[in-house]
Protein backbone atom coordinates (compact mmCIF):
# COMPACT_ATOMS: atom_id res chain seq x y z
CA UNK A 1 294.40 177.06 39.46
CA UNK A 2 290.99 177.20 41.23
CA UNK A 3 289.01 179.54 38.84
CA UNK A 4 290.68 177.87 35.71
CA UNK A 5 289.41 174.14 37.45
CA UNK A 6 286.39 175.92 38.27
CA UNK A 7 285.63 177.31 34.68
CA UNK A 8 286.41 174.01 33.04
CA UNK A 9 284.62 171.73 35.28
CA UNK A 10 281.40 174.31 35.04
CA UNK A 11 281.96 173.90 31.03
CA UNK A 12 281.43 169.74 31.74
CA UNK A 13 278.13 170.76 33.49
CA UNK A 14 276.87 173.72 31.14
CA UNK A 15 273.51 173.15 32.51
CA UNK A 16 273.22 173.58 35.91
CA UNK A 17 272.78 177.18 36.56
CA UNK A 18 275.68 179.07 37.63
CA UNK A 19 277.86 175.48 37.52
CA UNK A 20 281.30 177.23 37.02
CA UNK A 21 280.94 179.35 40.32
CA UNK A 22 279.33 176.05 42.00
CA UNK A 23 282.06 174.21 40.73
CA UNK A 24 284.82 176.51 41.58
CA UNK A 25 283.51 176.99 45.01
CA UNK A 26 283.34 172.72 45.39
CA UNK A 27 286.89 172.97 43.86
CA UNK A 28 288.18 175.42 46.65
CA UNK A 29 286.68 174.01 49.86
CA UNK A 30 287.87 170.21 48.59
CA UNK A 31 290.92 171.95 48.03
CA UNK A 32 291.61 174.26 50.94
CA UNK A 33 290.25 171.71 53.89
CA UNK A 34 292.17 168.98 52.57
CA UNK A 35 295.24 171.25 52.06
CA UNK A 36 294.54 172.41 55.74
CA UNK A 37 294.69 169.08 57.12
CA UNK A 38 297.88 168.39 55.43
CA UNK A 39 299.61 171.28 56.88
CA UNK A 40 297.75 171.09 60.12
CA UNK A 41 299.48 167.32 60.32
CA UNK A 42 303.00 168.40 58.61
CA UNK A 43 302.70 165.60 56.07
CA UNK A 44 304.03 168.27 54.03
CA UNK A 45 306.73 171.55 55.10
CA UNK A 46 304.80 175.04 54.26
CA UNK A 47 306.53 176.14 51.55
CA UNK A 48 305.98 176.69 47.43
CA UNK A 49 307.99 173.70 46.42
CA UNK A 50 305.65 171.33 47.91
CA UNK A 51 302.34 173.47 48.41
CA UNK A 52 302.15 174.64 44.57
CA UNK A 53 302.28 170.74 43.35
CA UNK A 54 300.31 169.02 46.16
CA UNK A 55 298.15 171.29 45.45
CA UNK A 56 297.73 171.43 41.54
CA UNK A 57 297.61 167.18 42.21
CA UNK A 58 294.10 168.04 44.22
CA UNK A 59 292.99 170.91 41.95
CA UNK A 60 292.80 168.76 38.96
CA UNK A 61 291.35 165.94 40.55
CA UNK A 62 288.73 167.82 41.72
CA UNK A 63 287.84 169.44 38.71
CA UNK A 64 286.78 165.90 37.11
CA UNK A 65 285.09 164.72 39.52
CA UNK A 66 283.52 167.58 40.16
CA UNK A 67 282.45 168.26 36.79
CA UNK A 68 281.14 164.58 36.21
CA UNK A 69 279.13 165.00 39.20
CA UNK A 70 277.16 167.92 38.52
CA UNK A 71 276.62 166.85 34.85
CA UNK A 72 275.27 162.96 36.04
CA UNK A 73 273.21 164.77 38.37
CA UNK A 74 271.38 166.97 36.48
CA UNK A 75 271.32 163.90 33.69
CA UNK A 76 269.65 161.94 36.25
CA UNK A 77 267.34 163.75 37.47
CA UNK A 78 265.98 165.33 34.31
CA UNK A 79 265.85 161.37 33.28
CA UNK A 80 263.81 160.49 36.18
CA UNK A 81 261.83 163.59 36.65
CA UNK A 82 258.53 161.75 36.95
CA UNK A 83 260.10 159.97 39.78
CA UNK A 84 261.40 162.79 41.66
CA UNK A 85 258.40 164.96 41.16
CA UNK A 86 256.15 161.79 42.02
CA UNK A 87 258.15 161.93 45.79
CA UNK A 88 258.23 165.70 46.15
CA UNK A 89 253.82 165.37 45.66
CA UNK A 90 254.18 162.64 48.17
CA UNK A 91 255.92 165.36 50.52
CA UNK A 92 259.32 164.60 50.23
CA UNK A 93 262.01 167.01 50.70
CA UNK A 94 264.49 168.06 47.50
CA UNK A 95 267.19 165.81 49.29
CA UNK A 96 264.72 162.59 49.90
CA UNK A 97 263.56 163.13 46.34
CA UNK A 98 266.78 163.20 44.98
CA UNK A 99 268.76 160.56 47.18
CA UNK A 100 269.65 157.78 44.73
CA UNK A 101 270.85 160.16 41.93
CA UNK A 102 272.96 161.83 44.16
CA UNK A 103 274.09 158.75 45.63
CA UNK A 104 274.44 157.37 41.73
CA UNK A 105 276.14 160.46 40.54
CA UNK A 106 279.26 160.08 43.58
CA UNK A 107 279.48 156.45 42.45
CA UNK A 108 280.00 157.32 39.05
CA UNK A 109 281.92 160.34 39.75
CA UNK A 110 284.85 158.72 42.22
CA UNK A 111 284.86 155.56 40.64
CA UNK A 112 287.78 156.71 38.31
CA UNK A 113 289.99 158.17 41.12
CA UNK A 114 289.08 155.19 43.49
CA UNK A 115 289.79 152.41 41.11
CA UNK A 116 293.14 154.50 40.17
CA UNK A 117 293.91 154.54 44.12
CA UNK A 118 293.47 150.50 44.37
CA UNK A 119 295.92 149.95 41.39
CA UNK A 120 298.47 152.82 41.99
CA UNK A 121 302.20 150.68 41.95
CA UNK A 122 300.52 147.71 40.68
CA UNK A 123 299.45 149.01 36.89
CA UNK A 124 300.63 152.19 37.01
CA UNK A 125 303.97 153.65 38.55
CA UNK A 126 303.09 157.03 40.31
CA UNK A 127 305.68 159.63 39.80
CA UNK A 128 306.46 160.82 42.49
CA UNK A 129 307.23 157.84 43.91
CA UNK A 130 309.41 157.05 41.02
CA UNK A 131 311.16 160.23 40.91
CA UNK A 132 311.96 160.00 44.85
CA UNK A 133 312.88 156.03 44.05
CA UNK A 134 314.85 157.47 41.02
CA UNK A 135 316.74 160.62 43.16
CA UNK A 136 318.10 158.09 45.76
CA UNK A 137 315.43 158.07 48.55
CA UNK A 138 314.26 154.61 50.12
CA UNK A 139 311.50 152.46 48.05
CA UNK A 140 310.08 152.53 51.58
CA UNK A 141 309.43 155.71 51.91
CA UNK A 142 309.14 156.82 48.18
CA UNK A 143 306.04 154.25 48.96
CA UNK A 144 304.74 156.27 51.81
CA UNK A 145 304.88 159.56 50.48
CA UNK A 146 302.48 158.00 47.08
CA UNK A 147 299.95 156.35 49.44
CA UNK A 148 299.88 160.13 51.90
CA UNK A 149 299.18 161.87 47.88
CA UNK A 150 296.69 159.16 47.00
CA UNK A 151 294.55 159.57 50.47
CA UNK A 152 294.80 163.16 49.54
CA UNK A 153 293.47 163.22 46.02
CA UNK A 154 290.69 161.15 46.96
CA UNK A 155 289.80 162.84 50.24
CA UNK A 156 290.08 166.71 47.88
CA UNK A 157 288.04 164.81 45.10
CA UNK A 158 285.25 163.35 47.60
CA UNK A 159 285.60 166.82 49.55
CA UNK A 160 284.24 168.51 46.56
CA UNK A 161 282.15 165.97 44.26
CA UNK A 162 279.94 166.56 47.79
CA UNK A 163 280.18 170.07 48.20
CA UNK A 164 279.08 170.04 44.23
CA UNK A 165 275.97 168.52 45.11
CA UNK A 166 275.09 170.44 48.40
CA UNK A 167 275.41 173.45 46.08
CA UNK A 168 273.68 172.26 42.97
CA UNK A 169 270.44 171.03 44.36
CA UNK A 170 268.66 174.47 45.41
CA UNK A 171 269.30 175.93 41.45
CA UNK A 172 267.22 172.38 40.63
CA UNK A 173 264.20 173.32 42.60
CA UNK A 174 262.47 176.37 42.83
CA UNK A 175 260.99 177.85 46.32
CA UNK A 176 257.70 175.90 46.27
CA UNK A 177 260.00 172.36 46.49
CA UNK A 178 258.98 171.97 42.39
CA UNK A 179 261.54 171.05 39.96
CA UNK A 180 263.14 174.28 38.00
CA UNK A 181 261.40 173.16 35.13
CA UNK A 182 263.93 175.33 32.31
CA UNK A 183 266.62 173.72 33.88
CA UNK A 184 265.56 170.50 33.21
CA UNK A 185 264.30 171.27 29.62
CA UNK A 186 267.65 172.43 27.98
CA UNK A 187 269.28 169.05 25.81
């Protein structure tokens, strides 16, 4: 699931260099430390019949956040380069010169699966809680279950739009703290 997420998010962001191993790495850690957690907790027995979909839930949430990110990023920055090059002469670091559009390109990235997360039950009807609802469990806890998957997609999306940046900005700069100029230069 990983290296498929991985490739097709890094196909989003066919710019940034290397962005389907970046992105399949963000994928996995988001993945595997929110997974952890879960299991750590027992939200959710160890075995394939909840693992394989819990997971696959996270895995594909990921991948489109992660994929917007890196792409806004790099769009971003190559459309304020004067900006970000202006800072780095002034001696900032990478990160201080690139603070906003990283900030900018989260916003725009986990918008989607945050707005989703506020409207979940109200617009749309989940299915999982509609297929516990439906096989004779309690609205109650068909209700609990949906709001334990939502914290999880949005804590395996955040997880890895973040680790998508942490890995993306040294392939934007080169050793001397200058903009990777052929990166930016590719349409």
């Amino acid at each position: 699931m990983v290296s498929v997420a991985g490739y097709t998010a890094g196909q989003r962001a066919k710019h940034v260099p290397h962005g389907k191993y970046i992105a399949g790495a963000s994928i996995l850690v988001g993945t595997a430390i929110t997974m952890f957690l879960l299991v750590l907790l027992n939200v959710f027995p160890f075995t394939p019949q909840y693992i394989i979909p819990v997971a696959g839930m996270m895995v594909g949430n990921a991948m489109t956040v992660t994929g917007v990110t890196m792409k806004r990023l790099r769009d971003d920055i190559r459309t304020q380069m004067s900006l970000v090059e202006t800072a780095l002469a002034l001696g900032a670091t990478p990160r201080q010169a690139t603070l906003e559009q990283v900030k900018r390109s989260l916003v725009i990235a986990l918008s989607p699966v945050i707005d989703n997360t506020k409207t979940v039950g109200l617009i749309s009807l989940p299915g999982a809680m509609t297929g516990l609802i439906m096989g004779g469990a309690s609205p109650v806890e068909a209700i609990q279950l949906q709001i334990v998957v939502m914290n999880m997609l949005i804590g395996a999306s955040t997880m890895s739009s973040i680790m998508s940046t942490y890995f993306c900005w040294p392939n934007f700069f080169t050793k001397a703290y200058q903009l990777e100029t052929k990166v930016f230069s590719i349409e």
